[in-house]
Protein backbone atom coordinates (compact mmCIF):
# COMPACT_ATOMS: atom_id res chain seq x y z
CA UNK A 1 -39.07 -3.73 -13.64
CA UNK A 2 -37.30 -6.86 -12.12
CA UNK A 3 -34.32 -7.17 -10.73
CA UNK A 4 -31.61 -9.96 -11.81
CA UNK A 5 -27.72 -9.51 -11.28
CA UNK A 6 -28.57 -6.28 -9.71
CA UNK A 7 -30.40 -5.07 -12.67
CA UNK A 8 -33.55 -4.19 -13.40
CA UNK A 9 -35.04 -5.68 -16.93
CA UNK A 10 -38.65 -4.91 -17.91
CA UNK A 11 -41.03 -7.11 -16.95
CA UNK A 12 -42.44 -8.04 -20.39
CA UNK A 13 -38.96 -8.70 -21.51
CA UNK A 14 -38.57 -10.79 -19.19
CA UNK A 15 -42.07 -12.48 -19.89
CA UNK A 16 -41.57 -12.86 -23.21
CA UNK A 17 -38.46 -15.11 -22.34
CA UNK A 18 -39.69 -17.37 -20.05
CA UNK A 19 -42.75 -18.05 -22.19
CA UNK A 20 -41.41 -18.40 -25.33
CA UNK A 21 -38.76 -20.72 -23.53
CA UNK A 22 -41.93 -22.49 -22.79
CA UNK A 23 -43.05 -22.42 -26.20
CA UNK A 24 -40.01 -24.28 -27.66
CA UNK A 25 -40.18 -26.70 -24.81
CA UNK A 26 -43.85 -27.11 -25.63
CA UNK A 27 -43.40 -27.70 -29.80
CA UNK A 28 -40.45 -29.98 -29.05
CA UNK A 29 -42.44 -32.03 -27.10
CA UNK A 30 -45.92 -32.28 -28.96
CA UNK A 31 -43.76 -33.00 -31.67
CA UNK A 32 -41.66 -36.23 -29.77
CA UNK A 33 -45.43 -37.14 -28.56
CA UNK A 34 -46.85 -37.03 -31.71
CA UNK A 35 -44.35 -39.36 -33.79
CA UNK A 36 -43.26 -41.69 -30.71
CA UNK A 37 -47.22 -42.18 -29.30
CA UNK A 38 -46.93 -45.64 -28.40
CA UNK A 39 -43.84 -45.30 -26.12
CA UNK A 40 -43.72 -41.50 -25.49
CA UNK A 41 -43.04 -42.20 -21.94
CA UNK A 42 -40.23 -44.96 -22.46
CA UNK A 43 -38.50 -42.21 -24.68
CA UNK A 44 -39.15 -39.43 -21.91
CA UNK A 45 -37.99 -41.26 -19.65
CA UNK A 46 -35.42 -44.08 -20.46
CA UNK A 47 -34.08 -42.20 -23.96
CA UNK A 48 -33.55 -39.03 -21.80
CA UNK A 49 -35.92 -37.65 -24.29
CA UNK A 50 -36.69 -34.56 -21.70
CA UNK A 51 -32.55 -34.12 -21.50
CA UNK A 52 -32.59 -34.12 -25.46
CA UNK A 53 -35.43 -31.47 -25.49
CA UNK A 54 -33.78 -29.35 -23.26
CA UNK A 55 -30.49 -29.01 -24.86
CA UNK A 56 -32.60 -27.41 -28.18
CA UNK A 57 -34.56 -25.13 -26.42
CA UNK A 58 -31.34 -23.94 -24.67
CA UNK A 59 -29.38 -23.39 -28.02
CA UNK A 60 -32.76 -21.80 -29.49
CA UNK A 61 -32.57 -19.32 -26.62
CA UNK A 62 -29.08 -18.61 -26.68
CA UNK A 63 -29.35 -17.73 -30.02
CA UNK A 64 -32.14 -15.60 -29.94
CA UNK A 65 -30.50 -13.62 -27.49
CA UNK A 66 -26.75 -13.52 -29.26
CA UNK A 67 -29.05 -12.14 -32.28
CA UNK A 68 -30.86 -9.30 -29.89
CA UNK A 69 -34.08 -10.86 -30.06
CA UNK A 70 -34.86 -9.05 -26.66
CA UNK A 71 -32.82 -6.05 -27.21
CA UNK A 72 -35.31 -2.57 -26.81
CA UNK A 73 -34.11 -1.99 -30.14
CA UNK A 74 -35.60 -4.99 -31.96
CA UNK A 75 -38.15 -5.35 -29.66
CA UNK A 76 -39.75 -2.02 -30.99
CA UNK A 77 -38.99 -3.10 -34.75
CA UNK A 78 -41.41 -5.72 -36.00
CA UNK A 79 -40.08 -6.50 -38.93
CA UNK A 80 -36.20 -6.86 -37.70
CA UNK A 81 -37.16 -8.85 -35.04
CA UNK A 82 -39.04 -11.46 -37.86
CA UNK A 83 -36.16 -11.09 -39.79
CA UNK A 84 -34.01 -12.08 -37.28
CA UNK A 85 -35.86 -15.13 -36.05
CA UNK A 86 -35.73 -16.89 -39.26
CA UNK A 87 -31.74 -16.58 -38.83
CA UNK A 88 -32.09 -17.89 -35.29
CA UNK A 89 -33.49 -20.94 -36.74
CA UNK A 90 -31.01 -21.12 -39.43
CA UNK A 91 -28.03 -20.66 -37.09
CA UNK A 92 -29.98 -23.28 -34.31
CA UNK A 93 -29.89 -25.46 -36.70
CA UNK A 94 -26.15 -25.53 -37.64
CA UNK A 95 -25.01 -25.34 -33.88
CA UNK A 96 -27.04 -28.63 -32.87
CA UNK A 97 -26.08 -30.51 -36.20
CA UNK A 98 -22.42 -30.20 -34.57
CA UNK A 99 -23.40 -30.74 -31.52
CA UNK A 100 -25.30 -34.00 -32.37
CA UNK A 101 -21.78 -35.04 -34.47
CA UNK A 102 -19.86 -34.54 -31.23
CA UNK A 103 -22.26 -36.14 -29.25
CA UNK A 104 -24.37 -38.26 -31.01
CA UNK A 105 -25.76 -39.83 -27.95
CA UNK A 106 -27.69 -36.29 -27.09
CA UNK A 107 -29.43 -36.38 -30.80
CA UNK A 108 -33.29 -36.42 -31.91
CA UNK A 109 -34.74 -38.24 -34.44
CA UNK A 110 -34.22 -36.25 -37.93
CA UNK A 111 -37.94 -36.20 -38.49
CA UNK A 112 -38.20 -35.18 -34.90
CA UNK A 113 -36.10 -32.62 -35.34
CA UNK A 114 -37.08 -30.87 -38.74
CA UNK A 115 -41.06 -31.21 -37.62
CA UNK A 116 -40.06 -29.63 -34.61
CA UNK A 117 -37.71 -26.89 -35.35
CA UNK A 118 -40.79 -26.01 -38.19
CA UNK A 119 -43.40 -26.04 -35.87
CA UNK A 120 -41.02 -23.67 -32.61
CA UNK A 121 -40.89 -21.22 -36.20
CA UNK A 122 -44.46 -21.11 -36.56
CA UNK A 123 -45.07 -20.69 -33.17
CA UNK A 124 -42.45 -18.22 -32.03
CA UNK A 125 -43.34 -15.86 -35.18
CA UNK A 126 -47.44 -16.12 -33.58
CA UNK A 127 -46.05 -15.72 -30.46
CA UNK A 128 -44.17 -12.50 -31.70
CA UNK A 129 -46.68 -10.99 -33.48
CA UNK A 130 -49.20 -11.45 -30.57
CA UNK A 131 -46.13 -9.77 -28.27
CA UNK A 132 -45.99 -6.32 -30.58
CA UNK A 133 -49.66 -6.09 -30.68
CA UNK A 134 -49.94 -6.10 -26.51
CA UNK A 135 -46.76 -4.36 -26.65
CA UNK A 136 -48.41 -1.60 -28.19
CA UNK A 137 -51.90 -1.37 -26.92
CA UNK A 138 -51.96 1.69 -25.25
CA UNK A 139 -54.77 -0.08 -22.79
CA UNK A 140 -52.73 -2.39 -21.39
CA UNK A 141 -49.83 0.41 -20.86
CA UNK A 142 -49.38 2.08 -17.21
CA UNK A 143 -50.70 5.43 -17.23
CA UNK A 144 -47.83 8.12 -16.56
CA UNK A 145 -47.49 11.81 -15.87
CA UNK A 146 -43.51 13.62 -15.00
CA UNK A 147 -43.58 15.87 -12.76
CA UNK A 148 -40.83 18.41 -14.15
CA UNK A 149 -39.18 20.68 -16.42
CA UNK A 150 -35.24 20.35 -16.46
CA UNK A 151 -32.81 18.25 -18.01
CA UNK A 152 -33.66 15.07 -16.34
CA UNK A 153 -37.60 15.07 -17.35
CA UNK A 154 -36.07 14.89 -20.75
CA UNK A 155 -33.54 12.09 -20.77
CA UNK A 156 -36.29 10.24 -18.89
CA UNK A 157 -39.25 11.12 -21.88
CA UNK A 158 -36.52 10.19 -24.39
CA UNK A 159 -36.07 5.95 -22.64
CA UNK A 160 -39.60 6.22 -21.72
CA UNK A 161 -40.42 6.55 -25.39
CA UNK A 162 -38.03 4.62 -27.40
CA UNK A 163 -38.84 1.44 -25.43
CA UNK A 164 -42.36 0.60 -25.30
CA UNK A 165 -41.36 -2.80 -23.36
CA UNK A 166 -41.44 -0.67 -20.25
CA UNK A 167 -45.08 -0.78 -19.84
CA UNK A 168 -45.32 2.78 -19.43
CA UNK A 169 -48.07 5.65 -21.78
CA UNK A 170 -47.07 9.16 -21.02
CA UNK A 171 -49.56 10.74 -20.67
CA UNK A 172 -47.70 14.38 -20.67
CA UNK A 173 -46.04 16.86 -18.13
CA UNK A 174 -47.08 18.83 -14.80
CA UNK A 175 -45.02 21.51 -14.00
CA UNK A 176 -44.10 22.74 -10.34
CA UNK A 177 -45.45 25.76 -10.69
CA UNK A 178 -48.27 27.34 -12.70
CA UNK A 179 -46.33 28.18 -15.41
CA UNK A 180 -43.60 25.56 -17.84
CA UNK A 181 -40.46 26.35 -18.32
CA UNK A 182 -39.48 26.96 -22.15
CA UNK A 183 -38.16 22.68 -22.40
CA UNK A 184 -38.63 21.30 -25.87
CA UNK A 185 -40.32 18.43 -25.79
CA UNK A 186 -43.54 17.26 -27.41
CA UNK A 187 -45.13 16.32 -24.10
CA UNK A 188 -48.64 17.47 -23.55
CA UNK A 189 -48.93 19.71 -20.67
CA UNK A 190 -51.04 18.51 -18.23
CA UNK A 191 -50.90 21.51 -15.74
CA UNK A 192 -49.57 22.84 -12.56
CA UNK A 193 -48.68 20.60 -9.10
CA UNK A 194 -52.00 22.47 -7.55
CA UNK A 195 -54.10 20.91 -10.69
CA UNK A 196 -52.77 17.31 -10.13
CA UNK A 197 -55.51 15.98 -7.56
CA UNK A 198 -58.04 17.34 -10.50
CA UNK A 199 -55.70 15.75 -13.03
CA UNK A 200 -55.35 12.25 -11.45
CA UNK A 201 -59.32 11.63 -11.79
CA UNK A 202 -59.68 13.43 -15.18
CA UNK A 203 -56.63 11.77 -16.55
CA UNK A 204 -56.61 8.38 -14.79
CA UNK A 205 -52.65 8.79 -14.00
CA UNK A 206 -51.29 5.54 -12.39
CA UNK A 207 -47.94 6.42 -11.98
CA UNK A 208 -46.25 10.33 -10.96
CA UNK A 209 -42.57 10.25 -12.03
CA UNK A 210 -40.72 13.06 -10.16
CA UNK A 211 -38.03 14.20 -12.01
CA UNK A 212 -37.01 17.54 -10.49
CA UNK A 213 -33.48 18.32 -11.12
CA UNK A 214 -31.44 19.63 -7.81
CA UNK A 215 -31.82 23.01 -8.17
CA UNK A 216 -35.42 22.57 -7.68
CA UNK A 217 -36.14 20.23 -5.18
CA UNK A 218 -36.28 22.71 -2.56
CA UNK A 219 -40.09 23.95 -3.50
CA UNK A 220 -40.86 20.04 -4.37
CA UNK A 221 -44.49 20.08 -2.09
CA UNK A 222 -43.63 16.68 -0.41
CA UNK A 223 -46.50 16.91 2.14
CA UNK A 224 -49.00 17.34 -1.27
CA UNK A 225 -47.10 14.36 -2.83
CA UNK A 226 -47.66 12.33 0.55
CA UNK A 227 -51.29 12.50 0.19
CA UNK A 228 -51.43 11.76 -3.32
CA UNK A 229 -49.38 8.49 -2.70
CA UNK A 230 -52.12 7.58 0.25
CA UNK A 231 -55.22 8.05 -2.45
CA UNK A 232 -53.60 5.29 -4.13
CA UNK A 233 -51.00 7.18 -6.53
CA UNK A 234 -47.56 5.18 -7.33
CA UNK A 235 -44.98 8.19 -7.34
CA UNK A 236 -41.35 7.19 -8.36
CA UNK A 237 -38.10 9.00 -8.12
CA UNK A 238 -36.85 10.16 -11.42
CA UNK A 239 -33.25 9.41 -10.92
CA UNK A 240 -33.59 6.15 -9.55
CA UNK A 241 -35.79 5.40 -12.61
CA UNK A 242 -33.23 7.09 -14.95
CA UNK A 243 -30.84 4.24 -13.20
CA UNK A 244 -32.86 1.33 -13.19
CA UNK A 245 -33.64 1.61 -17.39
CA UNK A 246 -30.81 3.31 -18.82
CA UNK A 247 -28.40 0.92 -16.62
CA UNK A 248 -26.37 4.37 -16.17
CA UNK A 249 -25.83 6.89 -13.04
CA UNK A 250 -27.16 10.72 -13.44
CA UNK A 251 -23.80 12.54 -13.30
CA UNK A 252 -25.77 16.42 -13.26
CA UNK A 253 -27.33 14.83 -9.62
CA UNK A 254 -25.83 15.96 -6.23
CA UNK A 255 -26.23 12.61 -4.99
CA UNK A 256 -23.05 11.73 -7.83
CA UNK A 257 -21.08 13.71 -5.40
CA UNK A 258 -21.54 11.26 -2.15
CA UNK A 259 -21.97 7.81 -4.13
CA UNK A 260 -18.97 6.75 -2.64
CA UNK A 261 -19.58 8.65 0.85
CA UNK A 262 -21.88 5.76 2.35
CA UNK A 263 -19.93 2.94 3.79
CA UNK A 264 -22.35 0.12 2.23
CA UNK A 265 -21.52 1.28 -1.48
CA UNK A 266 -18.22 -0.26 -0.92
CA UNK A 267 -17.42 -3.69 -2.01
CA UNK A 268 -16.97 -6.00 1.03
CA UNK A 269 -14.25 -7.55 1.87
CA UNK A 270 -15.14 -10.92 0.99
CA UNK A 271 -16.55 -9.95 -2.27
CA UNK A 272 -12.93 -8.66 -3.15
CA UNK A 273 -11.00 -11.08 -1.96
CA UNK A 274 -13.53 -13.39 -4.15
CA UNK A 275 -13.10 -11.10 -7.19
CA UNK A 276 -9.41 -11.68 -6.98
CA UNK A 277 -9.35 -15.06 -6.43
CA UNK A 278 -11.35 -15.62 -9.51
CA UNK A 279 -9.32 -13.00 -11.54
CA UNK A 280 -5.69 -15.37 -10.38
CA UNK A 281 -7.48 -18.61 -11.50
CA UNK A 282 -9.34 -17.90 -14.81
CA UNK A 283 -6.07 -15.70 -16.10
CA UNK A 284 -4.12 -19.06 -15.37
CA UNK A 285 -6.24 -20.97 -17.59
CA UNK A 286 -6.49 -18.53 -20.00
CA UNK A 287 -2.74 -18.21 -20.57
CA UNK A 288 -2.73 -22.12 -20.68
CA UNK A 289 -5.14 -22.46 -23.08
CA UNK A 290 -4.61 -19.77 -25.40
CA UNK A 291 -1.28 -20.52 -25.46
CA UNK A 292 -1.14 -22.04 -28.77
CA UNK A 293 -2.86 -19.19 -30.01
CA UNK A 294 -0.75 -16.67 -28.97
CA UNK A 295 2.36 -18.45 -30.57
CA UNK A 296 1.02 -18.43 -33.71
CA UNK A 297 -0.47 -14.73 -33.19
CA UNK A 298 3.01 -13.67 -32.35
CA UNK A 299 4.42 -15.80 -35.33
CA UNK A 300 2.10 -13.53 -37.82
CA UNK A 301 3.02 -9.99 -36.45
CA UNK A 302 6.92 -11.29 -36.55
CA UNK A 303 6.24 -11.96 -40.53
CA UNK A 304 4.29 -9.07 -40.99
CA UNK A 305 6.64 -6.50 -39.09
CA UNK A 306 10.04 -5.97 -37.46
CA UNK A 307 8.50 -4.03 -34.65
CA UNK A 308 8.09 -5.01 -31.08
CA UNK A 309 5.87 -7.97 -30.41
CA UNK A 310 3.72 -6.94 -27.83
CA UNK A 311 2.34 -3.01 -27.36
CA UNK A 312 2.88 -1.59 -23.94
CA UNK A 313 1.07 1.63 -22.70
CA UNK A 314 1.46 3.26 -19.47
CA UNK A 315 -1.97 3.06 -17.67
CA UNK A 316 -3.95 4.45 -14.63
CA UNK A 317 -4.83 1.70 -11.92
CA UNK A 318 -6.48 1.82 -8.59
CA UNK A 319 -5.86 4.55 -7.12
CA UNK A 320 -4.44 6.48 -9.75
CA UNK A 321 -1.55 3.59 -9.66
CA UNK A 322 0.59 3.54 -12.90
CA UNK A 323 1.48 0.22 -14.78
CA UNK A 324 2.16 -1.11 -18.07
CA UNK A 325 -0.65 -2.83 -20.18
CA UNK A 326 0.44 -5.36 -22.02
CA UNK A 327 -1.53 -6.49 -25.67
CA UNK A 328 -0.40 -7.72 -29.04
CA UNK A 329 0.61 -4.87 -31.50
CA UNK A 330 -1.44 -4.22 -33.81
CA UNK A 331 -0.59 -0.46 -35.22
CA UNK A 332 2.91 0.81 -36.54
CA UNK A 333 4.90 1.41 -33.49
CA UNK A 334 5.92 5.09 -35.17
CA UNK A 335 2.80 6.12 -34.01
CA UNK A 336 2.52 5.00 -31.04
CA UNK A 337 4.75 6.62 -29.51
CA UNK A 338 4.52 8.70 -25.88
CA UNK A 339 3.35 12.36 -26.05
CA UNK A 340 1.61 11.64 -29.72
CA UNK A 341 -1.50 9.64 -28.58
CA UNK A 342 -4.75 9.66 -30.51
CA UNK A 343 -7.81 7.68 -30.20
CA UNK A 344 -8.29 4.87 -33.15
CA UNK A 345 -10.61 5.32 -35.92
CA UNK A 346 -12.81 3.40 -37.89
CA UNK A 347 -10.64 1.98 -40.38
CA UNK A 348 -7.80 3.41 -39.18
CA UNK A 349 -4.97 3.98 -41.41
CA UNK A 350 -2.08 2.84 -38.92
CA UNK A 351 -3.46 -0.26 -38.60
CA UNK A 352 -1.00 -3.70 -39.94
CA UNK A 353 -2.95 -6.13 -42.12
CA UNK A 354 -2.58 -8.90 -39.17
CA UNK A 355 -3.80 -5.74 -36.62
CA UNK A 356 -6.71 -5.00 -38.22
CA UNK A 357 -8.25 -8.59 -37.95
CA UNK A 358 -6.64 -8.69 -34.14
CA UNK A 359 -8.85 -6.04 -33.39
CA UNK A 360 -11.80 -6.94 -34.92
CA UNK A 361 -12.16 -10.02 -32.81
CA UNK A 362 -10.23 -8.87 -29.62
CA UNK A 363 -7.19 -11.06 -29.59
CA UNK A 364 -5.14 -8.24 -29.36
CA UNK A 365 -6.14 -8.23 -25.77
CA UNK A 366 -4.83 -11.32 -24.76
CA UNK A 367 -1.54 -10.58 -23.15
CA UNK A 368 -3.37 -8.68 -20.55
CA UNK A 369 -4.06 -11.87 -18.96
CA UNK A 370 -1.12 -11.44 -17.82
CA UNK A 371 -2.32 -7.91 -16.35
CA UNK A 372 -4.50 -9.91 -14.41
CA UNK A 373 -2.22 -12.09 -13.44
CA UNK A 374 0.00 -9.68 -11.64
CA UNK A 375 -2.93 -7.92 -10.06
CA UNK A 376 -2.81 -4.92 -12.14
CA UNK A 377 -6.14 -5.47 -13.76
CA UNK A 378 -9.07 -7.91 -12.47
CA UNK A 379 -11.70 -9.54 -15.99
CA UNK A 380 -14.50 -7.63 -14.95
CA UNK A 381 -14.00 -3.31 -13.78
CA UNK A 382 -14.27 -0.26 -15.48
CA UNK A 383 -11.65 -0.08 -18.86
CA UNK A 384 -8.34 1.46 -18.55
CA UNK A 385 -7.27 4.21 -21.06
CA UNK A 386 -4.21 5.72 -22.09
CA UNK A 387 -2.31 7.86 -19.34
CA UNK A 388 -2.34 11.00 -21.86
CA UNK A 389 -6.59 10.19 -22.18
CA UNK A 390 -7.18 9.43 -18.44
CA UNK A 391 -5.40 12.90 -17.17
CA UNK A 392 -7.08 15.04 -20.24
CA UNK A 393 -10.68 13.87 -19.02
CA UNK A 394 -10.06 13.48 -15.37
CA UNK A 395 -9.61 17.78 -15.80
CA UNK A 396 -13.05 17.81 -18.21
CA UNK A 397 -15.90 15.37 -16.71
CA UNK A 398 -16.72 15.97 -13.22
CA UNK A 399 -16.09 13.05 -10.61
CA UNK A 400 -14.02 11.20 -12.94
CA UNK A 401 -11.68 9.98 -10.49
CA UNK A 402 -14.20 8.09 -8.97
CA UNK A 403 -13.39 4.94 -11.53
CA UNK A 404 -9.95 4.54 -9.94
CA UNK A 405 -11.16 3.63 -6.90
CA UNK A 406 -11.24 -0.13 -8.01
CA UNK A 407 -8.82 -2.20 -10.08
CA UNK A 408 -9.62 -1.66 -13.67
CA UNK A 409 -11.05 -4.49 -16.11
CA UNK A 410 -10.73 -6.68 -19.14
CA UNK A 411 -14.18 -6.30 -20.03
CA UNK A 412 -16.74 -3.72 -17.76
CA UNK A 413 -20.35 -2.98 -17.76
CA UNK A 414 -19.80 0.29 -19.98
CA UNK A 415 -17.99 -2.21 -22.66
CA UNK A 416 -21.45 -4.15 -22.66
CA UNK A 417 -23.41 -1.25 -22.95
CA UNK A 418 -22.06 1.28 -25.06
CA UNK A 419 -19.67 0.99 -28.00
CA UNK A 420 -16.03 2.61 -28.32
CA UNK A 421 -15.63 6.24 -27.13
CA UNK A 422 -13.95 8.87 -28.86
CA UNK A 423 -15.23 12.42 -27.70
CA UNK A 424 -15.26 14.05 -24.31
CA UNK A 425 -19.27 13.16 -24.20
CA UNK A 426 -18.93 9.48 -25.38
CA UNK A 427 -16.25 9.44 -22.29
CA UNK A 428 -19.01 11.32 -20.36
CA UNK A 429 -21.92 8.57 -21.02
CA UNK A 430 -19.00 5.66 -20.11
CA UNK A 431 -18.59 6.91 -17.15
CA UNK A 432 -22.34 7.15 -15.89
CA UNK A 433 -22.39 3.27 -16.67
CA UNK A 434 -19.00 2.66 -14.59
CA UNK A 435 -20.67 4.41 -11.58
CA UNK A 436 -23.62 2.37 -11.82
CA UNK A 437 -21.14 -0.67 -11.76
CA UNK A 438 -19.74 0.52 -9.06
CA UNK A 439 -22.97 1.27 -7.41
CA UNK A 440 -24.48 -1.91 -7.73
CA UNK A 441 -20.88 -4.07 -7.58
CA UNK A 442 -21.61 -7.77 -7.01
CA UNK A 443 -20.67 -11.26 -8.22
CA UNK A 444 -24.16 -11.46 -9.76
CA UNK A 445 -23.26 -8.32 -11.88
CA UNK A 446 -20.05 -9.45 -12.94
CA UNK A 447 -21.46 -12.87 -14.27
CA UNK A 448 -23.96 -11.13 -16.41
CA UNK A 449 -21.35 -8.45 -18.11
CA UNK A 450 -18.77 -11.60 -18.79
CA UNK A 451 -22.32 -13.27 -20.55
CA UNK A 452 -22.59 -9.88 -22.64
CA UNK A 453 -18.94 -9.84 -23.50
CA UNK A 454 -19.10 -13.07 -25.49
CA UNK A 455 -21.89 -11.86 -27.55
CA UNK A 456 -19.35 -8.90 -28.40
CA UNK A 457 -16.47 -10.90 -29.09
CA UNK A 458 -18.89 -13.60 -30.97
CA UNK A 459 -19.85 -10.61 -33.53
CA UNK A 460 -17.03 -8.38 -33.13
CA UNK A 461 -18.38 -5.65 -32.02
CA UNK A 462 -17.15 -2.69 -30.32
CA UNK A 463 -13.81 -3.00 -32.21
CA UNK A 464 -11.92 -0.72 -34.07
């Protein structure tokens, strides 16, 4: 795992970027050399020919990651992820026709072009199908035992599984003691702690994941651990691993209790002031150039309805500070009313005509700029509910109240990474992601979840 943005992606993922980046720049080029042989280096150099290649193997990129080209998902799915190039160079194709009618002067030749967007196809599909085959070699895969029984061994065998990108074969489960807890899982077992020296040799383990849940890390035999790391054995920490590929804390940990207690978990000074600043000068432009928009949004609901304009909601702040969120109505304002909340629906009946397509693309949000504005709200933080919704769960999911300690957001790592919530364990899983935002808070991390939020208002997701 590497880290970026303070967080971790899978190496091979990662790999598989950079060199098919590579690849494009590389097909684009033999292509340019190929037709223009005489005075390639005029044309690279002069024509900004290198300038011209680099804008379509940007656009390629972007859109093979707007159509989850590297998402585990895909990555695990041959045929998706073929499927799925082809309309990467479909849509490629229609982006830089624009772009070369906007700005002609940034344009290949046609033949250039066609020969080369053929020949990046042919070679990203190779490219791909080599990438599943290594993917999946079991050879080339880390060797891994867990070390554990509880809860947390299987949430761990569960991401471990479902996303071969990680690198990692496991190879089954060792138990702390000599006999296994009744856990279903499908794991092999290996044996007991006092069989692992035996088992490392026998078994060639690389890697020792301990995942021992609280309540059992008092017999953990650190000292027999110690000497297994010196013989060469990589041993990782099950919850930090949990962290670092899920992108999510471990609420049923101990350690959830004191995230906050160390005085380095909080965001520095400067970093807030910095947040803020930013939040003050991107609202501005926002509410300057969406302006035109939002007349003729508000022109629609007027035709549509005689209710209020604009929704407002009482919502919980930092530190547990009530104010009024502001966004475009979109349901019947009979029920909407205080004291009757419920959650939308798919396809919710009190949705307008003109609400349903606000939601679907988000622009109902767009009078909380003005949230932001007045410092009630900054664009990136963990997503403010309903006052009804934030007291029911603050009294159901342990350390809850931990998400009001910063201003709440537009958009927030738990929007990027899981959908919309509706049950008590949906509102669970959120809230492991806004602890790891808050764990790992930093300018860096708010870049990247503003980058994932485009993809989501780009295909409407997340919307209901």
């Amino acid at each position: 795992m590497i880290r970026l943005f303070h967080v971790y992606f899978p190496t091979r993922t990662l790999l598989l970027v950079v060199s098919e980046l590579c690849l494009i720049v590389l097909a684009f080029l033999l292509v340019s050399v190929a037709r223009s042989l005489d005075r390639v280096e005029l044309w690279l150099s002069y024509d900004n020919g290198f300038l011209k290649i680099a804008a379509v193997s940007v656009v390629l990129s972007l859109c093979m990651y707007y159509y989850d080209l590297y998402d585990s998902i895909v990555l695990s799915n041959r045929r998706e992820s073929l499927a799925r190039l082809f309309q990467v160079l479909g849509t490629a194709s229609v982006v830089l026709a624009l772009v070369y009618f906007i700005y002609p002067e940034t344009r290949l030749g046609r033949g250039t072009f066609m020969m080369g967007i053929g020949l990046t196809g042919l070679v990203l599909f190779s490219s791909r199908n080599l990438f599943f085959a290594l993917n999946r070699s079991p050879r080339l895969a880390e060797r891994v035992a867990i070390l554990g029984d509880g809860s947390l061994t299987m949430s761990l065998v569960r991401e471990i599984e479902k996303r071969p990108e990680l690198g990692m074969r496991l190879l089954g489960q060792v138990s702390q003691s000599a006999w296994f807890a009744n856990v279903p899982t499908d794991l092999r077992r290996l044996g007991a702690m006092t069989d692992l020296p035996d088992l490392i040799t026998s078994e060639r383990i690389d890697r020792l994941i301990v995942a021992i849940d609280d309540e059992n890390t008092s017999n953990l035999p650190v000292a027999q651990l110690a000497q297994l790391k010196k013989r060469g054995l990589m041993i990782s920490d099950g919850m930090s691993l949990y962290e670092t590929t899920t992108g999510k804390v471990w609420l049923h940990s101990k350690a959830a209790k004191c995230l906050l207690s160390t005085a380095e978990l909080w965001p520095s000074p400067a970093l807030l002031m910095y947040k803020r600043g930013t939040s003050i000068v991107f609202s501005v432009l926002g509410l300057i150039i969406c302006a035109p928009l939002m007349l003729l949004i508000t022109i629609a609901i007027r035709l549509e309805s005689e209710d209020p304009i604009l929704f407002r909601q009482s919502r919980l702040g930092k530190d547990k500070r009530i104010f009024t969120l502001y966004k475009f109505r979109s349901m019947r304002s009979e029920d909407a009313s205080k004291g009757n909340f419920r959650p939308t629906q798919v396809d919710d009946e009190r949705c307008t005509r003109v609400g349903r397509w606000l939601r679907r693309i988000h622009l109902d949000e767009l009078p909380q700029l003005y949230n932001i504005l007045r410092g009630d709200m900054d664009f990136v933080g963990p997503r403010p509910f309903a006052l009804e919704e934030e007291e029911a769960l603050a009294k159901q999911i342990p350390y809850y109240g931990l998400r009001w300690t910063i201003k709440p957001g537009l958009t927030g790592w738990a929007q990027v990474q899981q959908g919309y919530c509706a049950t008590v364990e949906d509102n669970t899983e959120k809230l492991a992601h806004d602890l790891f935002y808050l764990q790992n808070f930093s300018v860096g991390l708010d870049l990247l979840i503003v980058f994932r939020t485009t993809k989501i208002l780009l295909w409407g997701r997340g919307a209901r």
